[in-house]
Protein backbone atom coordinates (compact mmCIF):
# COMPACT_ATOMS: atom_id res chain seq x y z
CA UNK A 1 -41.74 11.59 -29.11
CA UNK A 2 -38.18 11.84 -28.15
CA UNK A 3 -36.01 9.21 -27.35
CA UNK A 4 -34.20 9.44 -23.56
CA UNK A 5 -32.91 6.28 -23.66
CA UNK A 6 -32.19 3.15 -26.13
CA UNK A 7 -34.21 1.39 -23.81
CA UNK A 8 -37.87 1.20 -24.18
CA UNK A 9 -37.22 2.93 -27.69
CA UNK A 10 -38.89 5.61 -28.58
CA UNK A 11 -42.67 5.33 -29.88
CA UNK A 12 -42.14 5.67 -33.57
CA UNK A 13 -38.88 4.09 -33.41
CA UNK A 14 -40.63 0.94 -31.55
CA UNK A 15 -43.41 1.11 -34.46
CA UNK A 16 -41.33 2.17 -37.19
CA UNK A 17 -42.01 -0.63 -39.92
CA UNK A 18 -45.66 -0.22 -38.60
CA UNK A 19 -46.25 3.48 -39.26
CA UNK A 20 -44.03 3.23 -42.83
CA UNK A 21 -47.24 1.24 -43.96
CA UNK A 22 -49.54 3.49 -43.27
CA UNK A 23 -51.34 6.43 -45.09
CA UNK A 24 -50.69 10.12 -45.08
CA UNK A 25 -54.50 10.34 -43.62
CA UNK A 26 -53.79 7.48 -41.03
CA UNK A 27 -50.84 9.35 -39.84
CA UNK A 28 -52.76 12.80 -39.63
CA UNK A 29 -54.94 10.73 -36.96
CA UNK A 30 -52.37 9.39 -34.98
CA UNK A 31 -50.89 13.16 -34.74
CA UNK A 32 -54.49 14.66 -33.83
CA UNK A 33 -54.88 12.08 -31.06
CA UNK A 34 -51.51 12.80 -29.46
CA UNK A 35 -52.25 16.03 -29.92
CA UNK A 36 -55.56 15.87 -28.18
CA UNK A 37 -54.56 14.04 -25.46
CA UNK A 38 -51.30 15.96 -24.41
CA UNK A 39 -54.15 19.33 -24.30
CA UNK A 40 -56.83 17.34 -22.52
CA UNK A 41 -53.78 16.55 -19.74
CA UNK A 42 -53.06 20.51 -19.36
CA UNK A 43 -57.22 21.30 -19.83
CA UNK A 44 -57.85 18.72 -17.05
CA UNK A 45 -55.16 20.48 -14.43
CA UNK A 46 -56.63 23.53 -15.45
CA UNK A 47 -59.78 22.74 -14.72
CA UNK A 48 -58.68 21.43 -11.40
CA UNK A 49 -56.85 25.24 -10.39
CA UNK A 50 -59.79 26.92 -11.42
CA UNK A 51 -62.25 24.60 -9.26
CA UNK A 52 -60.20 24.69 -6.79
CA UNK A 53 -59.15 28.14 -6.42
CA UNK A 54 -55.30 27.39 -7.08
CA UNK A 55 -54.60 29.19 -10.24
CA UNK A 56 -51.58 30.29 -10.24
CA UNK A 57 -50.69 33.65 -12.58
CA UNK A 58 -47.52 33.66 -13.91
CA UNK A 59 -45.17 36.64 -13.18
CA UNK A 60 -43.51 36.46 -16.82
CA UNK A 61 -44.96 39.62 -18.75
CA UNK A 62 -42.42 40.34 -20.47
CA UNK A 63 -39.25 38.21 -22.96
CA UNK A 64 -37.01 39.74 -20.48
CA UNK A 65 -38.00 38.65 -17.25
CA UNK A 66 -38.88 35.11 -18.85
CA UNK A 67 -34.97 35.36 -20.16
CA UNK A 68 -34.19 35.87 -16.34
CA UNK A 69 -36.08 33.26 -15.13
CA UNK A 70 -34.85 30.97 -18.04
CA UNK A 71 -31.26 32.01 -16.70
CA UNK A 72 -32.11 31.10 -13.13
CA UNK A 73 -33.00 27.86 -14.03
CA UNK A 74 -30.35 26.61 -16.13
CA UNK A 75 -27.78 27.57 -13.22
CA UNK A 76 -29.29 24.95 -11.02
């Protein structure tokens, strides 16, 4: 949960004396749920290629050509 600008803060900065309170376990929750629902976002627009016949296949099969790419895109 980064922070990209002072303004909202951050989640854990925003709950900060909140999640100082709470348990190691209580944490581990919080984690698996963020977790869980950042995968069921990319499992959902998976789904949604595959149904729909969109799937794209990357072309990166290799560190080199994903260094390229990588390249490419930080010149824009």
């Amino acid at each position: 949960m980064g922070r990209i600008s002072q303004n909202p803060p951050r989640f854990g900065g925003h709950f900060s004396n909140i999640l100082k309170n709470l348990s190691t376990n209580d944490i581990e929750i919080i984690k698996s749920t963020i977790i869980d629902i950042v995968k069921d976002g990319y499992n959902a627009h998976l789904q949604i290629e595959l149904l729909t016949n969109s799937l794209k296949i990357p072309g990166i099969n290799s560190f080199d050509s994903l260094f390229k790419q990588l390249n490419v895109l930080m010149r824009l």
